[in-house]
C-alpha atoms as a PDB file:
ATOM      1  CA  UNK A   1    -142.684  -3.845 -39.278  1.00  0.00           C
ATOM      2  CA  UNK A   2    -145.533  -1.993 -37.796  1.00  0.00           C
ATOM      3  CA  UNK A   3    -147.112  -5.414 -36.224  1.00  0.00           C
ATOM      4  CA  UNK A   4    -143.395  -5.947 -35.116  1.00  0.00           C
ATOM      5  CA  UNK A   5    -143.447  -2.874 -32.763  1.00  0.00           C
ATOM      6  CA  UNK A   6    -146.572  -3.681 -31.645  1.00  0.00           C
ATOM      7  CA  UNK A   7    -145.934  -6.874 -30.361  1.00  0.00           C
ATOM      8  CA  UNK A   8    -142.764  -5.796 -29.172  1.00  0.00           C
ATOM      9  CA  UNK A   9    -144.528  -2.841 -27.525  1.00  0.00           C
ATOM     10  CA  UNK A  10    -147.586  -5.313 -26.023  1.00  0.00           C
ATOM     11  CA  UNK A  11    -144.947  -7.794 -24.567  1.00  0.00           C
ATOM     12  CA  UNK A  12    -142.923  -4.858 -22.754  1.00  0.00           C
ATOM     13  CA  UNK A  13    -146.390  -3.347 -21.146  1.00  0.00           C
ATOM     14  CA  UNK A  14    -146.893  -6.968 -20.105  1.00  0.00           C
ATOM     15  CA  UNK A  15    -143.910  -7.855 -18.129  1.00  0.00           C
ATOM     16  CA  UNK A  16    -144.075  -3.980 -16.383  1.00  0.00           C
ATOM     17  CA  UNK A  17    -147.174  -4.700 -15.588  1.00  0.00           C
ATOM     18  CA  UNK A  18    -145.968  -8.215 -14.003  1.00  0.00           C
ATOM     19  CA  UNK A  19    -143.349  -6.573 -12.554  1.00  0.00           C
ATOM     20  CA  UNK A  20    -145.288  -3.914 -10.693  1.00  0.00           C
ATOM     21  CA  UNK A  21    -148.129  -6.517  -9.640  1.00  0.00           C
ATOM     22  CA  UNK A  22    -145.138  -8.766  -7.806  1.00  0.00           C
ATOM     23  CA  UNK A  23    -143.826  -5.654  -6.108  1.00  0.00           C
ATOM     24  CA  UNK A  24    -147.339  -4.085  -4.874  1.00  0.00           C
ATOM     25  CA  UNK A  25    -146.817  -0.904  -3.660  1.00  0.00           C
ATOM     26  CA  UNK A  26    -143.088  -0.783  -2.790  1.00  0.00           C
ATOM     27  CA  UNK A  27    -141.154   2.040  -3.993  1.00  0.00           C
ATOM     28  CA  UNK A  28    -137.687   0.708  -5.468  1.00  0.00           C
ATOM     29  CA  UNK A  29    -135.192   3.623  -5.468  1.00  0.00           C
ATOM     30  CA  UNK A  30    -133.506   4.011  -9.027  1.00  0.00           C
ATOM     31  CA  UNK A  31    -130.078   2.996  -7.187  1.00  0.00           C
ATOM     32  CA  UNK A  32    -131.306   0.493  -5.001  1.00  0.00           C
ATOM     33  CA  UNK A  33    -128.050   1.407  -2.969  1.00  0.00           C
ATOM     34  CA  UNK A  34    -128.753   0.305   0.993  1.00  0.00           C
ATOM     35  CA  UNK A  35    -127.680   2.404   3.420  1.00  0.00           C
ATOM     36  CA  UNK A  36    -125.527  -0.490   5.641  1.00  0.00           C
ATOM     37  CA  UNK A  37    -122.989   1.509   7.409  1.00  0.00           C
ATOM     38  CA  UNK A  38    -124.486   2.354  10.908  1.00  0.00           C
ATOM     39  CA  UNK A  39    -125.388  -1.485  11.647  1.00  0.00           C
ATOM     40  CA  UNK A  40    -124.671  -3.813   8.698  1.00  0.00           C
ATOM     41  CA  UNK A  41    -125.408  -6.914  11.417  1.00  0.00           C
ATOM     42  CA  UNK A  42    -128.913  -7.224  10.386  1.00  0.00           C
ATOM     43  CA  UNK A  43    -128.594  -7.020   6.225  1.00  0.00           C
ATOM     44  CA  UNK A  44    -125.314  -9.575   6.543  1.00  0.00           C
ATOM     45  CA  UNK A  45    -127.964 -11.878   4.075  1.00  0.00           C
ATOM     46  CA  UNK A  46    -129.139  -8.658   1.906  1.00  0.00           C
ATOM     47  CA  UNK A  47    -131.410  -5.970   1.824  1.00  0.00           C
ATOM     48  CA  UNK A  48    -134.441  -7.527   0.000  1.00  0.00           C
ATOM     49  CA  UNK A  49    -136.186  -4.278  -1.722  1.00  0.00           C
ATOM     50  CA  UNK A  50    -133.072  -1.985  -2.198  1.00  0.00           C
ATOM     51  CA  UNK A  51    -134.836   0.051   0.935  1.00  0.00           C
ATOM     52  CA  UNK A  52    -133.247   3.391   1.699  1.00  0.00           C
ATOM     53  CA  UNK A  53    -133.376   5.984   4.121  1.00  0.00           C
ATOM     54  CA  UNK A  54    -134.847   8.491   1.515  1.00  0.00           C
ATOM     55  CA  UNK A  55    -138.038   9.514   2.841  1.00  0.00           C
ATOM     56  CA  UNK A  56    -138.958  10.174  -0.996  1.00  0.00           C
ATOM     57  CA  UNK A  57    -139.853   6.712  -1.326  1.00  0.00           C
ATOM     58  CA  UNK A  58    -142.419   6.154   1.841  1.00  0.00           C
ATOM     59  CA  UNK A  59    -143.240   2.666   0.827  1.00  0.00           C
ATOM     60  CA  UNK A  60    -140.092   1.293   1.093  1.00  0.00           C
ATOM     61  CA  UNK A  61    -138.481   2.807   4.068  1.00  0.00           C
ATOM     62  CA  UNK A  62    -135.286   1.593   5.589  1.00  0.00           C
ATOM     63  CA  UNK A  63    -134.897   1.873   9.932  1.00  0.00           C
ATOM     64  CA  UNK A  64    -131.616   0.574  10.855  1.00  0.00           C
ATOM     65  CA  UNK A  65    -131.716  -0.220  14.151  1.00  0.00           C
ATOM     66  CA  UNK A  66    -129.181  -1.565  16.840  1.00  0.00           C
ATOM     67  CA  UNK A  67    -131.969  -4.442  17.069  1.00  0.00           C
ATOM     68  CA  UNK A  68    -132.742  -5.362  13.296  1.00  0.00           C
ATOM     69  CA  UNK A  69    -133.434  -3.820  10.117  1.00  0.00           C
ATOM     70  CA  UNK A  70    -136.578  -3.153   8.269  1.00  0.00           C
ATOM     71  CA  UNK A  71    -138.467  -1.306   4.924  1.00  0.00           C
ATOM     72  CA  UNK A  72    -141.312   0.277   6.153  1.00  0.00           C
ATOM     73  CA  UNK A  73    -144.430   1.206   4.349  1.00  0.00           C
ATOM     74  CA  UNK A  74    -146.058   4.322   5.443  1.00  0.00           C
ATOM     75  CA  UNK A  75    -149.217   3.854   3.526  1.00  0.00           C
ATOM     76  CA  UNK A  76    -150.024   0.429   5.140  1.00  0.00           C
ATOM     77  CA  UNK A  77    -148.459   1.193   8.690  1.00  0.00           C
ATOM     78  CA  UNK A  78    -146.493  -1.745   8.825  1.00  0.00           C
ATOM     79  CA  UNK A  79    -143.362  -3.323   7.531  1.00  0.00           C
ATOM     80  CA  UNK A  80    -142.740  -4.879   3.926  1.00  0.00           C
ATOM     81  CA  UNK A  81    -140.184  -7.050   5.740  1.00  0.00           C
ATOM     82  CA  UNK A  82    -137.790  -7.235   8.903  1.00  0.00           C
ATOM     83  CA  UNK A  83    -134.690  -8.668   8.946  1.00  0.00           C
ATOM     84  CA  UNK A  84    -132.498  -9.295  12.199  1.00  0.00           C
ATOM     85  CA  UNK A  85    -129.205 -11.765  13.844  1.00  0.00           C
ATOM     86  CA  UNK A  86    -130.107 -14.009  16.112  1.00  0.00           C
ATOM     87  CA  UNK A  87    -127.185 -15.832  18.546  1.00  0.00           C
ATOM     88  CA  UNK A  88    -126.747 -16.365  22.186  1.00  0.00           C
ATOM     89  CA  UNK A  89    -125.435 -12.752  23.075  1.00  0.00           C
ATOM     90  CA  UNK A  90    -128.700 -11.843  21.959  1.00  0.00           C
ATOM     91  CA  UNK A  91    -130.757 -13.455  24.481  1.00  0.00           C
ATOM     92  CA  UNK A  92    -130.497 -12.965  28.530  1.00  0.00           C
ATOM     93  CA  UNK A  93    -132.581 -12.351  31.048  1.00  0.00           C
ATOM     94  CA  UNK A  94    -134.455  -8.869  30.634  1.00  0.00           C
ATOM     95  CA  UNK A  95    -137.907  -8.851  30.975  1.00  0.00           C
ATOM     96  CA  UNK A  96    -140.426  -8.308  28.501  1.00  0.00           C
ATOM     97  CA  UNK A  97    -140.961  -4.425  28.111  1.00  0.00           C
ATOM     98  CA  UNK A  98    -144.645  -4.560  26.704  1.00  0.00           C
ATOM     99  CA  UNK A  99    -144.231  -0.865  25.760  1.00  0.00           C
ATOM    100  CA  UNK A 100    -145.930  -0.803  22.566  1.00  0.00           C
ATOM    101  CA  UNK A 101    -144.737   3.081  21.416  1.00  0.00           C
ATOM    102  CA  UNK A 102    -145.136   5.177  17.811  1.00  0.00           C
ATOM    103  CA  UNK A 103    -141.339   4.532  16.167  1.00  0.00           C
ATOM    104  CA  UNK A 104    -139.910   8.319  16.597  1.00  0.00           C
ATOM    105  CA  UNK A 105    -137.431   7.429  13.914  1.00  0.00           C
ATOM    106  CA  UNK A 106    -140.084   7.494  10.956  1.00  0.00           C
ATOM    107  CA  UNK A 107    -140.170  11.361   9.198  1.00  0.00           C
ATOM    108  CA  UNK A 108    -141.446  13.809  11.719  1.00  0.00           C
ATOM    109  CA  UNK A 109    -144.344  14.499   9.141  1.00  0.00           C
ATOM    110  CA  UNK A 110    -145.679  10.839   8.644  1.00  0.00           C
ATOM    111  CA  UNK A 111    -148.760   9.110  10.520  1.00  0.00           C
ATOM    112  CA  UNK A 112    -147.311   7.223  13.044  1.00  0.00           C
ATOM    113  CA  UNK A 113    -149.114   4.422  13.903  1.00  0.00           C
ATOM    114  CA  UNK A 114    -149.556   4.353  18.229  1.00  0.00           C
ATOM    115  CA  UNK A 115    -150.204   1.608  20.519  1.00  0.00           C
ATOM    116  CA  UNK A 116    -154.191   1.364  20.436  1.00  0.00           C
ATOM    117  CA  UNK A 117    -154.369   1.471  16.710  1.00  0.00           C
ATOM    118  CA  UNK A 118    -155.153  -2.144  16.998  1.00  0.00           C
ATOM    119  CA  UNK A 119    -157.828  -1.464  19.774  1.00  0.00           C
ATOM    120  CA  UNK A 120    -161.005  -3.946  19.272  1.00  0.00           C
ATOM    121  CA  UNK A 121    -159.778  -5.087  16.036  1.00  0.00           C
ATOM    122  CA  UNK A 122    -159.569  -8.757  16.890  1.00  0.00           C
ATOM    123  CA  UNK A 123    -155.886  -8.625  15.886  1.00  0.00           C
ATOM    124  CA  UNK A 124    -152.774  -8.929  18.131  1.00  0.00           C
ATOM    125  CA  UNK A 125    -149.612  -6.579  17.779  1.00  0.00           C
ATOM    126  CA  UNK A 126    -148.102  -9.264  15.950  1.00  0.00           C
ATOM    127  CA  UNK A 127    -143.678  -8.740  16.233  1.00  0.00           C
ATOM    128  CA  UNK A 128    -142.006  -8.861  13.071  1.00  0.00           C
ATOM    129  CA  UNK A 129    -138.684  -9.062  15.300  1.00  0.00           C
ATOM    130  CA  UNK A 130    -139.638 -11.107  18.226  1.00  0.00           C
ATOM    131  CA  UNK A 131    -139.161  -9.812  22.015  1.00  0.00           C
ATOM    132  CA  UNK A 132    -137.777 -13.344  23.001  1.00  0.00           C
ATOM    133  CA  UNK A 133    -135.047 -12.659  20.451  1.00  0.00           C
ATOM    134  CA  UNK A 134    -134.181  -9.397  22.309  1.00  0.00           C
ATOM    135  CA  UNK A 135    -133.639  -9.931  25.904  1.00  0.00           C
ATOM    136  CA  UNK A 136    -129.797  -9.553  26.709  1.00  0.00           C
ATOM    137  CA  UNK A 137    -130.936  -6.022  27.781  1.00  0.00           C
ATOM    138  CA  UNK A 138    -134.404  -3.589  28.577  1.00  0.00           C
ATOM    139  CA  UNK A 139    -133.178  -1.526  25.735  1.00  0.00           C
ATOM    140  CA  UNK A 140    -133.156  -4.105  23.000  1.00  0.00           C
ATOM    141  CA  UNK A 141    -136.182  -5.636  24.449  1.00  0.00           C
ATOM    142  CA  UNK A 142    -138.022  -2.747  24.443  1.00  0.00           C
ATOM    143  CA  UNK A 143    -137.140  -2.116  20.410  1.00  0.00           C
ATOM    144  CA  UNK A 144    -138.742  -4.739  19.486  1.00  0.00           C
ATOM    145  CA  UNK A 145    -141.995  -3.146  20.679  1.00  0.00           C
ATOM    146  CA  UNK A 146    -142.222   0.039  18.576  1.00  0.00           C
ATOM    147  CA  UNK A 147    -144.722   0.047  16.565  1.00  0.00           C
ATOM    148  CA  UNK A 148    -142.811  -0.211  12.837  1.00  0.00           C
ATOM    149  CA  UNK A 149    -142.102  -3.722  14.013  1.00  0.00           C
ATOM    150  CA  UNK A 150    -145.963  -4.800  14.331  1.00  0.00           C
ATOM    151  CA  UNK A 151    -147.824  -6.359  11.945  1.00  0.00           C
ATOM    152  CA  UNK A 152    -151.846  -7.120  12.482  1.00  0.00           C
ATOM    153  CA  UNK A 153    -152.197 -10.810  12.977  1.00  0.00           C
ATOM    154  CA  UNK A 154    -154.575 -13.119  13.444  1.00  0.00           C
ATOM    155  CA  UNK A 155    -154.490 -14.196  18.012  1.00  0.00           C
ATOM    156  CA  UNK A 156    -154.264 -17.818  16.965  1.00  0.00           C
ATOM    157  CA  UNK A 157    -151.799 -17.256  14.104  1.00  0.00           C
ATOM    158  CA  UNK A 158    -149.547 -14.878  16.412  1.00  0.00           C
ATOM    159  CA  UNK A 159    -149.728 -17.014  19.663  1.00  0.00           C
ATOM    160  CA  UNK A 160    -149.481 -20.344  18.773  1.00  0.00           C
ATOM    161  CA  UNK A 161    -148.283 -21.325  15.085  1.00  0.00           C
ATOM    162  CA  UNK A 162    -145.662 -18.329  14.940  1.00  0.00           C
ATOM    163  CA  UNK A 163    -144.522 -19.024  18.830  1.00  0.00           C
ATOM    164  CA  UNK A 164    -143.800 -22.016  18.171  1.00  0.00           C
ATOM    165  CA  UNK A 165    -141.758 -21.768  15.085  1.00  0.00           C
ATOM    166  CA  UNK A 166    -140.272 -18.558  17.312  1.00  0.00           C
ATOM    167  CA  UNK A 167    -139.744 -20.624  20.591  1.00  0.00           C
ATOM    168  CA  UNK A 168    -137.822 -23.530  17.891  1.00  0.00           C
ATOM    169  CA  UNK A 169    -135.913 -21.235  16.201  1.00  0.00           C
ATOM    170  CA  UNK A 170    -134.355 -20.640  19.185  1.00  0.00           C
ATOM    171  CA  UNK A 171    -133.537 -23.895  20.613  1.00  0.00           C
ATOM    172  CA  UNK A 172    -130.878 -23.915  17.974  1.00  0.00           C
ATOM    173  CA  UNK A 173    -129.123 -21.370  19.577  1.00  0.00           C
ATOM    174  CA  UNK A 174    -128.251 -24.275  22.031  1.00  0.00           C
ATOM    175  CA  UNK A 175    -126.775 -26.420  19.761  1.00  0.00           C
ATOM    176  CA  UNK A 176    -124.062 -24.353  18.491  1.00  0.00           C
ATOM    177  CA  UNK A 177    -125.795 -22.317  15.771  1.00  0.00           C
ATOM    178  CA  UNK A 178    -126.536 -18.743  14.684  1.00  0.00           C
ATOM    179  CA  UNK A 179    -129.654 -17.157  13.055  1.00  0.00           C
ATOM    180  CA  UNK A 180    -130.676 -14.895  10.434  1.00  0.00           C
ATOM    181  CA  UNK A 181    -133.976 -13.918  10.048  1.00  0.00           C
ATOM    182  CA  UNK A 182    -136.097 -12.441   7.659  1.00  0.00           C
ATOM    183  CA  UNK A 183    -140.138 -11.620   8.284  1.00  0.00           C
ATOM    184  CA  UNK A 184    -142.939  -9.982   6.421  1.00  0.00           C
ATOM    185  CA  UNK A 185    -146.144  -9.825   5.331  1.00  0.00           C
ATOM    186  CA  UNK A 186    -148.028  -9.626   1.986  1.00  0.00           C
ATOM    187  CA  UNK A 187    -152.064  -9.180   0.387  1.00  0.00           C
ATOM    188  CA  UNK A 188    -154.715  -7.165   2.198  1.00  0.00           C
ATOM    189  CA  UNK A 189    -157.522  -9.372   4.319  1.00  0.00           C
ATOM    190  CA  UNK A 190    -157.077 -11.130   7.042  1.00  0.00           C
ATOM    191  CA  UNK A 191    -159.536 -12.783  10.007  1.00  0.00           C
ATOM    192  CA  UNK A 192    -159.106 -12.207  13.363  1.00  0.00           C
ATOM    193  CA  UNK A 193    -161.544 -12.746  16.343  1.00  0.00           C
ATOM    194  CA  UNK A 194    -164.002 -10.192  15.405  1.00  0.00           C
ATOM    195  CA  UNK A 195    -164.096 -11.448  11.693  1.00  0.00           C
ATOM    196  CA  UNK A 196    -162.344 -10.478   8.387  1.00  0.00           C
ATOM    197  CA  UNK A 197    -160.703  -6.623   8.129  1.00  0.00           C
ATOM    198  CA  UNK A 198    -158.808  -5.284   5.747  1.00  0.00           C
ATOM    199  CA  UNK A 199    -157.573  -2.499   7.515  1.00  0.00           C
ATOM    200  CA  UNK A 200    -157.185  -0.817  11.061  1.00  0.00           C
ATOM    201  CA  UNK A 201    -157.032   2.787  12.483  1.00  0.00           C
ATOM    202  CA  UNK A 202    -159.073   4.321  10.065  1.00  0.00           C
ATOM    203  CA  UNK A 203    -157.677   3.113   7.169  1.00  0.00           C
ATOM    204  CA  UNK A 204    -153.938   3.587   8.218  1.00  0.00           C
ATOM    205  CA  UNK A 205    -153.085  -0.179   8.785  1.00  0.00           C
ATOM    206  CA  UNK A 206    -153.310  -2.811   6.494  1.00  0.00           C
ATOM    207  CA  UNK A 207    -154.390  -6.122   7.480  1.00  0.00           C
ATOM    208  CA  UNK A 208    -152.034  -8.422   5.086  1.00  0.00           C
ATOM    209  CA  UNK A 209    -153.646 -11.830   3.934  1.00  0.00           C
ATOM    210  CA  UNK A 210    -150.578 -13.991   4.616  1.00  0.00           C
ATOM    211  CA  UNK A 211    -147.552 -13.816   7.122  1.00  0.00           C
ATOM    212  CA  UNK A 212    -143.892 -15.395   6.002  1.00  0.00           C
ATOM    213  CA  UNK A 213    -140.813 -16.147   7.223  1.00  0.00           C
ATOM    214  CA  UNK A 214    -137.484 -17.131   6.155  1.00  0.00           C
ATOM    215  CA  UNK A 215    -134.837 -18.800   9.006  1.00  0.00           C
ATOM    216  CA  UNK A 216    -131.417 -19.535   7.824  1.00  0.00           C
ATOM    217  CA  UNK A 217    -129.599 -21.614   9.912  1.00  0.00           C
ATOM    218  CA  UNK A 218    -125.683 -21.607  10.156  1.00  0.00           C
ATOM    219  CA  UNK A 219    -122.599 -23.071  12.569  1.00  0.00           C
ATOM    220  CA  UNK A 220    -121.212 -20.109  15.037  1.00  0.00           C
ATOM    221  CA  UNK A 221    -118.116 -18.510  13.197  1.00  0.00           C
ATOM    222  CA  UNK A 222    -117.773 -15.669  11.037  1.00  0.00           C
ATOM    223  CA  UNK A 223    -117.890 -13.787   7.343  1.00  0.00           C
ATOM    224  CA  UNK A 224    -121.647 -15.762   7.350  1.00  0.00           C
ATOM    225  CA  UNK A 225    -123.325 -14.632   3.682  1.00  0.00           C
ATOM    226  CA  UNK A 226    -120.006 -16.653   2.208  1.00  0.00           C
ATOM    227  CA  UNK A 227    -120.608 -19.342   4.677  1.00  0.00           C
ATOM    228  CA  UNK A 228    -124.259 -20.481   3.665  1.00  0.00           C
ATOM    229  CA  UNK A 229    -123.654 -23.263   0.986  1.00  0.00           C
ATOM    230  CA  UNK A 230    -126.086 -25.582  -1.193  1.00  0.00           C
ATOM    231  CA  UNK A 231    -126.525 -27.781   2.217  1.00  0.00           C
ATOM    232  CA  UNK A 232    -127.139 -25.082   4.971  1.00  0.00           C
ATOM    233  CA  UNK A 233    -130.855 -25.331   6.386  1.00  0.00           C
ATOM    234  CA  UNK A 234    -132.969 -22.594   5.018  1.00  0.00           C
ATOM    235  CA  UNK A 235    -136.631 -22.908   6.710  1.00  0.00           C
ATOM    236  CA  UNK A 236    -139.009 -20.670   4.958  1.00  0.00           C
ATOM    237  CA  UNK A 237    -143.039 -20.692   6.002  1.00  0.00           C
ATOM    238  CA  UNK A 238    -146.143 -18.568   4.434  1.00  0.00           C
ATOM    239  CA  UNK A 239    -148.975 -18.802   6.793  1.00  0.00           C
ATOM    240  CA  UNK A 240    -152.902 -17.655   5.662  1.00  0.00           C
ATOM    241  CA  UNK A 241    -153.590 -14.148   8.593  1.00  0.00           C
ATOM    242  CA  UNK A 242    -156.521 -16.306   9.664  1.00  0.00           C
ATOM    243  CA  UNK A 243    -157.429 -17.661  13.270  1.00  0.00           C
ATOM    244  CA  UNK A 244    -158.030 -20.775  12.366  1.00  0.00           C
ATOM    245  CA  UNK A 245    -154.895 -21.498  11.256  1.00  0.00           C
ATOM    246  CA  UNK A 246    -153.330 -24.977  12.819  1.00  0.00           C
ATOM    247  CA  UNK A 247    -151.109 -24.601  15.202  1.00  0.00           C
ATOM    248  CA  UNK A 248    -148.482 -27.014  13.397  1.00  0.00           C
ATOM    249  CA  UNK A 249    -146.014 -24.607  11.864  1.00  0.00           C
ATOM    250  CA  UNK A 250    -144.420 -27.260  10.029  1.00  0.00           C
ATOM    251  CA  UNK A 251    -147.468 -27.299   7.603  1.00  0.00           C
ATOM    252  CA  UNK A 252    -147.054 -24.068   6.198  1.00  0.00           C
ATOM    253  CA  UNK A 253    -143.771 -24.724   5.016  1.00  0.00           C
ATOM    254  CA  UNK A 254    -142.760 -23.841   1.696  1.00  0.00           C
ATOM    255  CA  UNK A 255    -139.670 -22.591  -0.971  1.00  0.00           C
ATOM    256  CA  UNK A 256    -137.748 -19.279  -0.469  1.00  0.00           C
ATOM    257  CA  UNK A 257    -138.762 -18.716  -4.752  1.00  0.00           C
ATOM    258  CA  UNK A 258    -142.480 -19.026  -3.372  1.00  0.00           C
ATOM    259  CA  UNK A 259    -142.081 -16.280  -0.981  1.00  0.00           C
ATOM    260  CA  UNK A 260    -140.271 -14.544  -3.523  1.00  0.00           C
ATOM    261  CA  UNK A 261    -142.310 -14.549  -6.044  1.00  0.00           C
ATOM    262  CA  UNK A 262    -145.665 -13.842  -4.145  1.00  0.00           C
ATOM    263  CA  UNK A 263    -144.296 -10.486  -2.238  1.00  0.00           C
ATOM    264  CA  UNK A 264    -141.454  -9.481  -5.523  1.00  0.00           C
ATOM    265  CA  UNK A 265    -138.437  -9.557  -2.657  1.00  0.00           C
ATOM    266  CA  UNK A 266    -134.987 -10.538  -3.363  1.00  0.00           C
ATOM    267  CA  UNK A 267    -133.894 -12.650  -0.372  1.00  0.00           C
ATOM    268  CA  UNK A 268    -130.291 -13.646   0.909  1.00  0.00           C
ATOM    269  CA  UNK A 269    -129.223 -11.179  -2.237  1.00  0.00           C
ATOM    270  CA  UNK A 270    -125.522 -11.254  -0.507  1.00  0.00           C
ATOM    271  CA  UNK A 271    -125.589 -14.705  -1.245  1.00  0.00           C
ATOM    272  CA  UNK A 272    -123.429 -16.119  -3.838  1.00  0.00           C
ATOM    273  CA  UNK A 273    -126.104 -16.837  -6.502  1.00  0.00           C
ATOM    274  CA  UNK A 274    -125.510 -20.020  -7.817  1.00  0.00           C
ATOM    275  CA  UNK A 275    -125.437 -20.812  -3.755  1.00  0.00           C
ATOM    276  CA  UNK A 276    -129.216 -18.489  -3.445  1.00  0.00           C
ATOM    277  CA  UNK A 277    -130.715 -20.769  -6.562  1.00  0.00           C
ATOM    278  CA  UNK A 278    -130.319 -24.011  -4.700  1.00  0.00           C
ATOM    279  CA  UNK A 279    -131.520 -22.834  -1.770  1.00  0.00           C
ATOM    280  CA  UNK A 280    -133.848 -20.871  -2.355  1.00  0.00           C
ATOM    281  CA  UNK A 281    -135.709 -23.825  -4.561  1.00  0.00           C
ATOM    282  CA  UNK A 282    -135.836 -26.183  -1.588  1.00  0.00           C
ATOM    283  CA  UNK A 283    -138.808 -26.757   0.934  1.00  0.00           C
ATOM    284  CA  UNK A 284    -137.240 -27.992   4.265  1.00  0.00           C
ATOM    285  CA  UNK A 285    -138.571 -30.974   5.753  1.00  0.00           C
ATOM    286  CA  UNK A 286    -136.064 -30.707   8.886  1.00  0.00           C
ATOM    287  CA  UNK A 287    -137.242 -31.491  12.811  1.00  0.00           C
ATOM    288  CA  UNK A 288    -140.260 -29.127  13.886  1.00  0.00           C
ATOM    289  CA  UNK A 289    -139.591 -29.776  17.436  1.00  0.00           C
END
């Protein structure tokens, strides 16, 4: 009986310690209850760590915002994950703010991270929520430049292999489609122009060692999480944070369960599950162009 409880004691110390390895440092609240009711728009697909706006769990943060949605970690100065809408009111003909600006909205007694944080480091203020997805006004253009939306990433990885999958993703707009979006980082490393960092600012800002994706594609119309089915394009990429990376987006394709599994997220939760397992177990091998 005794070797019983010891097993049985060794296998549960196993899988917490799995558990809290797939979930790094991300504070889950005990509810997990999302606060959705001042702009649901941006969690339609689910809230992927059970982020809330208790400022008692600093890892795992939640800003709603007009503009998207994200969990913030204060202790790595950047997002776990961002999640925004994408259709054609949200893109006009408003210039690109470039005000890169501390996020007022995180507690007035946390670090926030400023606009030179990045200064010298040899990485870009890399948008979670991209300004070309925010230009039907200044305002919601300029959102997308606070700083909770930045991630440090690689020049090459940032300007060319994310633009492009960016400047695609929005193509389908044209073709009579709709966007959701989900975008976040993961590890600690990354390299840059001035060589491999593992954090910025003093320590404030980690440098994560990969940068992902997920791009769910549906028809305009509306109730969308009951609308994605077993046959609606799901693109999902995990890219290396290093400036070498090729420019080919396409290559870094991979499964929604991969993503899942490397950061401990729970994507397009509002999905019907049966509908999430399919989907999530694919690797698209749609057009790139």
């Amino acid at each position: 009986m005794q070797q019983l409880q010891l097993l049985a004691r060794t296998g549960a110390l196993a899988l917490l310690a799995l558990l809290a390895t797939a979930c790094a440092t991300i504070d889950v609240a005990p509810t997990q209850a999302p606060n959705q009711s001042t702009f649901p728009e941006h969690l339609t697909l689910g809230n992927p760590s059970g982020a809330t706006t208790d400022a008692a769990y600093p890892t795992n943060y939640l800003l709603s915002k007009p503009q998207y949605a994200l969990s913030y970690h204060r202790d790595q100065g950047k997002p776990n994950w961002v999640s925004w809408h994408l259709s054609s009111s949200w893109v006009g003909s408003a210039a690109r703010q470039d005000d890169f600006r501390p996020d007022a909205d995180l507690p007035a007694a946390w670090y926030r991270v400023t606009a030179s944080s990045y200064a010298g480091s040899g990485f870009d203020r890399g948008h979670n929520c991209p300004s070309a997805d925010r230009t039907s006004t200044a305002a919601n253009n300029s959102a997308t430049f606070l700083m909770s939306n930045m991630m440090p990433q690689a020049p090459r990885n940032n300007q060319q292999t994310w633009a492009n999958l960016e400047n695609y993703a929005r193509t389908l707009l044209g073709s009579g489609h709709e966007l959701y979006l989900i975008c976040g980082s993961y590890g600690k490393g990354g390299t840059g122009t001035e060589g491999y960092a593992t954090t910025l600012d003093n320590g404030r800002v980690t440098v994560p060692s990969h940068c992902w994706k997920v791009v769910v594609v549906l028809p305009v119309g509306s109730n969308d999480a009951a609308r994605v089915s077993g046959s609606t394009r799901v693109i999902a990429i995990d890219t290396p944070n290093d400036n070498s990376l090729r420019t080919d987006w396409g290559t870094y394709r991979t499964s929604v369960d991969a993503i899942e599994a490397a950061t401990g997220l729970d994507l397009l939760s509002a999905v019907p599950v049966g509908i999430q397992q399919t989907i999530e177990a694919k690797t698209d091998n749609g057009p790139t162009s």
